[in-house]
N, C-alpha and C. Protein backbone atom coordinates (compact mmCIF):
# COMPACT_ATOMS: atom_id res chain seq x y z
N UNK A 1 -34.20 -90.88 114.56
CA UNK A 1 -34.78 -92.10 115.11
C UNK A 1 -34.26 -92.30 116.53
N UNK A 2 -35.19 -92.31 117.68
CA UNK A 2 -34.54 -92.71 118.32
C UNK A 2 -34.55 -94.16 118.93
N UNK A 3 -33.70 -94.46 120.16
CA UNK A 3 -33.02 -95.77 120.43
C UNK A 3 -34.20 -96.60 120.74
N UNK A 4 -35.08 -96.27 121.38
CA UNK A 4 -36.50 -97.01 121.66
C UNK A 4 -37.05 -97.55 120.20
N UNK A 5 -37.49 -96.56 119.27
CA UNK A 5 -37.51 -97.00 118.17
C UNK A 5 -36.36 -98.19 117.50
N UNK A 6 -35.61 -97.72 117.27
CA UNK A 6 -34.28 -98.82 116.72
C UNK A 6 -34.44 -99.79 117.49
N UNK A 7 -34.24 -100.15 118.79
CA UNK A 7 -34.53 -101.42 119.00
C UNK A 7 -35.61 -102.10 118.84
N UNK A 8 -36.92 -101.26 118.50
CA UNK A 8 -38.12 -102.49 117.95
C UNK A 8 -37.90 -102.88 116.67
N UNK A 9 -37.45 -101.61 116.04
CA UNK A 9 -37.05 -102.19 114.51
C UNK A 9 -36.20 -103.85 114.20
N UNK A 10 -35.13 -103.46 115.66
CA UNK A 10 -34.24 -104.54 115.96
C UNK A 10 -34.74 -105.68 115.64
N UNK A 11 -35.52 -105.89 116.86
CA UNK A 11 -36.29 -107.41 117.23
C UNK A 11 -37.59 -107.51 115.75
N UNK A 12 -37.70 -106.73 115.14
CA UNK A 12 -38.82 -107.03 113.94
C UNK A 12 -37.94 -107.49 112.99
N UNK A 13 -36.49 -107.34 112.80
CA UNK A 13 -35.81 -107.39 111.83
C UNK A 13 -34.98 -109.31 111.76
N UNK A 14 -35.07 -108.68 113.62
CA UNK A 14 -34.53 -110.91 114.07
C UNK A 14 -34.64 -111.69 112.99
N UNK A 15 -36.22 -111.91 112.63
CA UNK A 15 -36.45 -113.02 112.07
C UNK A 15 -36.62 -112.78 110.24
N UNK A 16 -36.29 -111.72 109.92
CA UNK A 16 -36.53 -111.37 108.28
C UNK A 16 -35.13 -112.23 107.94
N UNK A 17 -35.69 -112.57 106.57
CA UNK A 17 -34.29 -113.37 105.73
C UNK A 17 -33.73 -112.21 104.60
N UNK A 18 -32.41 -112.49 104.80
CA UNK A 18 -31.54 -111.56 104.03
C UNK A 18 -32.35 -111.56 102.12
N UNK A 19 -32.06 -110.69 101.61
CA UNK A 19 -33.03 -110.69 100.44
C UNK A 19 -32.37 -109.81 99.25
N UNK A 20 -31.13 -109.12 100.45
CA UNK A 20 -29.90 -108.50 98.95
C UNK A 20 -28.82 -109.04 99.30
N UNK A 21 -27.61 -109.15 98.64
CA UNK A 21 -26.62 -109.79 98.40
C UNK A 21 -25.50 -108.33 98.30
N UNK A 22 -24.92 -107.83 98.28
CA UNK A 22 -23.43 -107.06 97.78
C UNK A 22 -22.40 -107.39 98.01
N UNK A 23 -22.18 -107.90 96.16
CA UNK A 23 -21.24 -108.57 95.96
C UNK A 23 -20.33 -107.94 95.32
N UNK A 24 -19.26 -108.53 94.50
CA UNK A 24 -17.84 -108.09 93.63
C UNK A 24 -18.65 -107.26 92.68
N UNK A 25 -19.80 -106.86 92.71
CA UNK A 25 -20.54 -105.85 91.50
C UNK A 25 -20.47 -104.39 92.01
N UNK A 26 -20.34 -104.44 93.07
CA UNK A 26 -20.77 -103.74 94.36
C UNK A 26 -22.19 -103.12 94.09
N UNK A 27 -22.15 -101.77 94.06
CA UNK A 27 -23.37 -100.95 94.79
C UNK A 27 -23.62 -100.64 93.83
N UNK A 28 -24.30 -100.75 92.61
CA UNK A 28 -24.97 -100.42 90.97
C UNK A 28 -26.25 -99.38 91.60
N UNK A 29 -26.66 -98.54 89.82
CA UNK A 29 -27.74 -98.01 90.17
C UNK A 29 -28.99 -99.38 90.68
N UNK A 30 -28.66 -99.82 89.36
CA UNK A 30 -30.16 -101.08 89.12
C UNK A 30 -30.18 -101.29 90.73
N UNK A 31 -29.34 -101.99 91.59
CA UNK A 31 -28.99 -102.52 92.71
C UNK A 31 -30.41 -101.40 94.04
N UNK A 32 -29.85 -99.67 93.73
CA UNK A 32 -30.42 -99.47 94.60
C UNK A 32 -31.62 -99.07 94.00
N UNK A 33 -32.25 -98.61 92.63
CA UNK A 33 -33.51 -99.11 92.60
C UNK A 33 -34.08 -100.38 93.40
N UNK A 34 -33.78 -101.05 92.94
CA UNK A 34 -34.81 -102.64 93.75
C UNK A 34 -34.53 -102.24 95.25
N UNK A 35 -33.47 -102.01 95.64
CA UNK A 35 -33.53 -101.89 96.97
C UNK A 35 -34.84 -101.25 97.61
N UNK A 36 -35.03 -99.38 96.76
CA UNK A 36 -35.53 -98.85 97.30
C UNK A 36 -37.41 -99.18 96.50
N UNK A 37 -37.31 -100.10 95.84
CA UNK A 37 -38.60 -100.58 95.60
C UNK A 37 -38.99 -101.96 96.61
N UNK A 38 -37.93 -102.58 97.45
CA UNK A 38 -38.44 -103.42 98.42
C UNK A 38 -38.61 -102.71 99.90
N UNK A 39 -37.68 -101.63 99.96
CA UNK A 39 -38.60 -100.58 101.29
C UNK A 39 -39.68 -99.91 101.08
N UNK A 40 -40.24 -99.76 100.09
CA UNK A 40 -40.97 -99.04 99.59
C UNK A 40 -42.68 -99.90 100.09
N UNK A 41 -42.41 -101.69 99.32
CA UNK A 41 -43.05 -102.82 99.91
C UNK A 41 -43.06 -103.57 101.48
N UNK A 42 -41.92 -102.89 101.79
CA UNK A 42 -41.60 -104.06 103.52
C UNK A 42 -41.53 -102.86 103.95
N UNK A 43 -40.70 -101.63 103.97
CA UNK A 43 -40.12 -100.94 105.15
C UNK A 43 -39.20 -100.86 106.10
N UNK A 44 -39.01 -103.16 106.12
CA UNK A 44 -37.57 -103.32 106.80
C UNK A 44 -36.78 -104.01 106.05
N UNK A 45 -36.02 -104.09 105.52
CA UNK A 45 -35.34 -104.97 105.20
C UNK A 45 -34.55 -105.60 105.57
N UNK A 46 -33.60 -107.17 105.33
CA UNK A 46 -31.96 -107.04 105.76
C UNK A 46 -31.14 -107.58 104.24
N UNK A 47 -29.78 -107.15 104.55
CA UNK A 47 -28.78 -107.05 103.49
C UNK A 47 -27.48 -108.07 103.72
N UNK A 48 -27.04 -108.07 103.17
CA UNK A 48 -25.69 -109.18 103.56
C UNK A 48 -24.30 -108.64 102.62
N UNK A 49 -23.39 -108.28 103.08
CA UNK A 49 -22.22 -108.47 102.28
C UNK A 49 -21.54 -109.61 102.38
N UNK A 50 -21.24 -109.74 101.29
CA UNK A 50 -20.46 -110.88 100.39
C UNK A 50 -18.51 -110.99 101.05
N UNK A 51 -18.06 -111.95 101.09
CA UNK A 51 -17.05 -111.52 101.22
C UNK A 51 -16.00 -110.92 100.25
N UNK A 52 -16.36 -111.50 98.67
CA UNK A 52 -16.10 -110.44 98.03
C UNK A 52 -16.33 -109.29 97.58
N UNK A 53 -16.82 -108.53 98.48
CA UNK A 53 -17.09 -107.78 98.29
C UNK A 53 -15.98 -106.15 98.77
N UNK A 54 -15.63 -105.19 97.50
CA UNK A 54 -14.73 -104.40 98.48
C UNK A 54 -15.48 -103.42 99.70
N UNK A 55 -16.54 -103.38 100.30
CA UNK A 55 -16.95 -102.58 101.25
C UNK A 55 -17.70 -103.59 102.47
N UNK A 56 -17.35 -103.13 103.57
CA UNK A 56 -17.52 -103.66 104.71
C UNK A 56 -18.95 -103.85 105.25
N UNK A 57 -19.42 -104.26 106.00
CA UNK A 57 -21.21 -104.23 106.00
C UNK A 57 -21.50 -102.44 106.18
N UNK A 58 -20.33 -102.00 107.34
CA UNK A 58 -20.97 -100.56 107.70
C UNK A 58 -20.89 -99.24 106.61
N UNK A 59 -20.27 -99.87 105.33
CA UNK A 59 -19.91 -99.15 104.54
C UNK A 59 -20.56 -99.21 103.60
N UNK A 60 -21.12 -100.57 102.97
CA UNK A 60 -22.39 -100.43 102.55
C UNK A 60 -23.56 -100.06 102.64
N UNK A 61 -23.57 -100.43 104.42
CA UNK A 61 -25.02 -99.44 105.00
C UNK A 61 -24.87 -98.24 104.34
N UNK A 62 -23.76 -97.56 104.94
CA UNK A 62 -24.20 -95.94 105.01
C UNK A 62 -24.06 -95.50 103.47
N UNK A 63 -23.67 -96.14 102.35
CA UNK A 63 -23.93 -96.09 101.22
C UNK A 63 -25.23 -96.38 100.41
N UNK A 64 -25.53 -97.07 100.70
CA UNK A 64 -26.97 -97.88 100.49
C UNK A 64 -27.67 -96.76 101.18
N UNK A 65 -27.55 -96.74 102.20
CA UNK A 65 -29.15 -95.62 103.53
C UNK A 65 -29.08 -94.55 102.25
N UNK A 66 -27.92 -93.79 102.24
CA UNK A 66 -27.79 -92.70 101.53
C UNK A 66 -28.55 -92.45 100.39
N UNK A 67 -28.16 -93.03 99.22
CA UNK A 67 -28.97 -93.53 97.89
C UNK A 67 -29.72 -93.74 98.15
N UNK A 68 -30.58 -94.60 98.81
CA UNK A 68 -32.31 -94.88 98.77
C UNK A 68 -33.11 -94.15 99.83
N UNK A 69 -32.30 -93.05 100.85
CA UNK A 69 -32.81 -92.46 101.55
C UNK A 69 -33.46 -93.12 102.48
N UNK A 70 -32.63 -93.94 103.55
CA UNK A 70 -32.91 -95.31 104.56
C UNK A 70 -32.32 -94.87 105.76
N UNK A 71 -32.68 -95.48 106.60
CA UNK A 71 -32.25 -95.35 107.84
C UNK A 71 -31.62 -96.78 108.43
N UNK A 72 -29.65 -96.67 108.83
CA UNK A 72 -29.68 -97.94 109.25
C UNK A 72 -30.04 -98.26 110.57
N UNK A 73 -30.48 -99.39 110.82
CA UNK A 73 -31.18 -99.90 111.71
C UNK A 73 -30.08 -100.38 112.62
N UNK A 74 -29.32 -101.62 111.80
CA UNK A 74 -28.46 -102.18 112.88
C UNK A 74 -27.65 -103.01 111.63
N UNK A 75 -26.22 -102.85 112.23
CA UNK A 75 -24.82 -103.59 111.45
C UNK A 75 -24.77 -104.64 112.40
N UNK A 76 -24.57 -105.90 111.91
CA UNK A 76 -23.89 -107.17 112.51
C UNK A 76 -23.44 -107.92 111.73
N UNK A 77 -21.69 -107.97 112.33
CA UNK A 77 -21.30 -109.28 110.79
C UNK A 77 -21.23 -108.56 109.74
N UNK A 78 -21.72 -109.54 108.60
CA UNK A 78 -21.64 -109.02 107.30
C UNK A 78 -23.38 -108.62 106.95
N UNK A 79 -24.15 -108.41 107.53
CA UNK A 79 -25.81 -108.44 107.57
C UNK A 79 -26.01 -106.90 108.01
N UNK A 80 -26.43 -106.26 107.24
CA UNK A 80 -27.35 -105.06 107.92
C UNK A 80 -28.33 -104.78 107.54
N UNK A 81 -29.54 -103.72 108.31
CA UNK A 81 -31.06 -103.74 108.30
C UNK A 81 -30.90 -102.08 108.17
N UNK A 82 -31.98 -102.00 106.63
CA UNK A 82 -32.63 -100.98 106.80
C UNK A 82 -34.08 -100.77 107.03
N UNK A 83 -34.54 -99.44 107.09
CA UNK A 83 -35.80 -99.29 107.27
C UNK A 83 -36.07 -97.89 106.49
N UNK A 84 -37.05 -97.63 106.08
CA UNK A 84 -37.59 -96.44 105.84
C UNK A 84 -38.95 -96.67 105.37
N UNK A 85 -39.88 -95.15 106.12
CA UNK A 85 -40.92 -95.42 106.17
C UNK A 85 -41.90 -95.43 104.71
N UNK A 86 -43.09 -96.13 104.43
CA UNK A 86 -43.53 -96.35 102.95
C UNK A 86 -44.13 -95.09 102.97
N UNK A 87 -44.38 -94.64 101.73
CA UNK A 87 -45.80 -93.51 101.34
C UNK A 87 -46.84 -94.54 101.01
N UNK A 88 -47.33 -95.46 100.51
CA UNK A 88 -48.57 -95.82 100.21
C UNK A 88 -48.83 -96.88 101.20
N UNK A 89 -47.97 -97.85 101.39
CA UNK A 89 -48.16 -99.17 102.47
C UNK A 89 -47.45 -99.40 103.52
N UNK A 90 -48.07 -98.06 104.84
CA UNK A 90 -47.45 -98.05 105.68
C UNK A 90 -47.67 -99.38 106.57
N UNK A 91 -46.66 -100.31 107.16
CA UNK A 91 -47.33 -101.67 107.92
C UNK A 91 -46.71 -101.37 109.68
N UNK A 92 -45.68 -100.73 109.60
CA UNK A 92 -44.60 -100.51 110.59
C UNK A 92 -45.56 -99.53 111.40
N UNK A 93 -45.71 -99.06 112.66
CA UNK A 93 -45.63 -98.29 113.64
C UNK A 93 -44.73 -98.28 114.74
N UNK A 94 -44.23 -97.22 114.62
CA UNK A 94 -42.92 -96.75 115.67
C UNK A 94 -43.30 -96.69 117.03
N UNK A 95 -42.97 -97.03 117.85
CA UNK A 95 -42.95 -96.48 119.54
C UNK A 95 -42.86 -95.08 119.38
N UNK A 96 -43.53 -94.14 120.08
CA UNK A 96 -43.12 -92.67 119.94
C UNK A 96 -41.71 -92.36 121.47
């Protein structure tokens, strides 16, 4: 991905409301099913760690991307955004 890309993802991601939680459960299968059944529906998502939580936002990203096969977008805080592209309901177009 490159940086042109990531930053539109950026500014598309501004205004989305957080919609997963990782908490003291941490990172379950069930967890990244749904995950990867709401990229599957949006394409972007954002995430939030908990403060109890034992992994840091960037550590969940790259745990989370991994498992559902995502791309992180952007870490801030305890909030990070993935993206990956749909097979049936593509809505997203990339800058080339």
């Amino acid at each position: 991905m490159t940086s042109k890309q990531r930053a539109y993802l950026r500014a598309l991601a501004h205004k989305l409301d957080t919609i997963f939680q990782v908490g003291k459960g941490g990172i379950g299968e069930n967890m990244c099913v749904q995950i990867s059944d709401a990229l599957e529906a949006r394409e972007l998502i954002k995430l939030r760690v908990l403060e109890n939580c034992d992994y840091n936002a960037r550590e969940a990203a790259e745990i989370i991307s991994e498992k559902v096969n995502a791309e992180v977008v952007q870490v801030i805080g305890t909030k990070f955004v993935l993206y990956r592209e749909s097979e049936d309901k593509k809505k997203i177009v990339l800058p080339s």
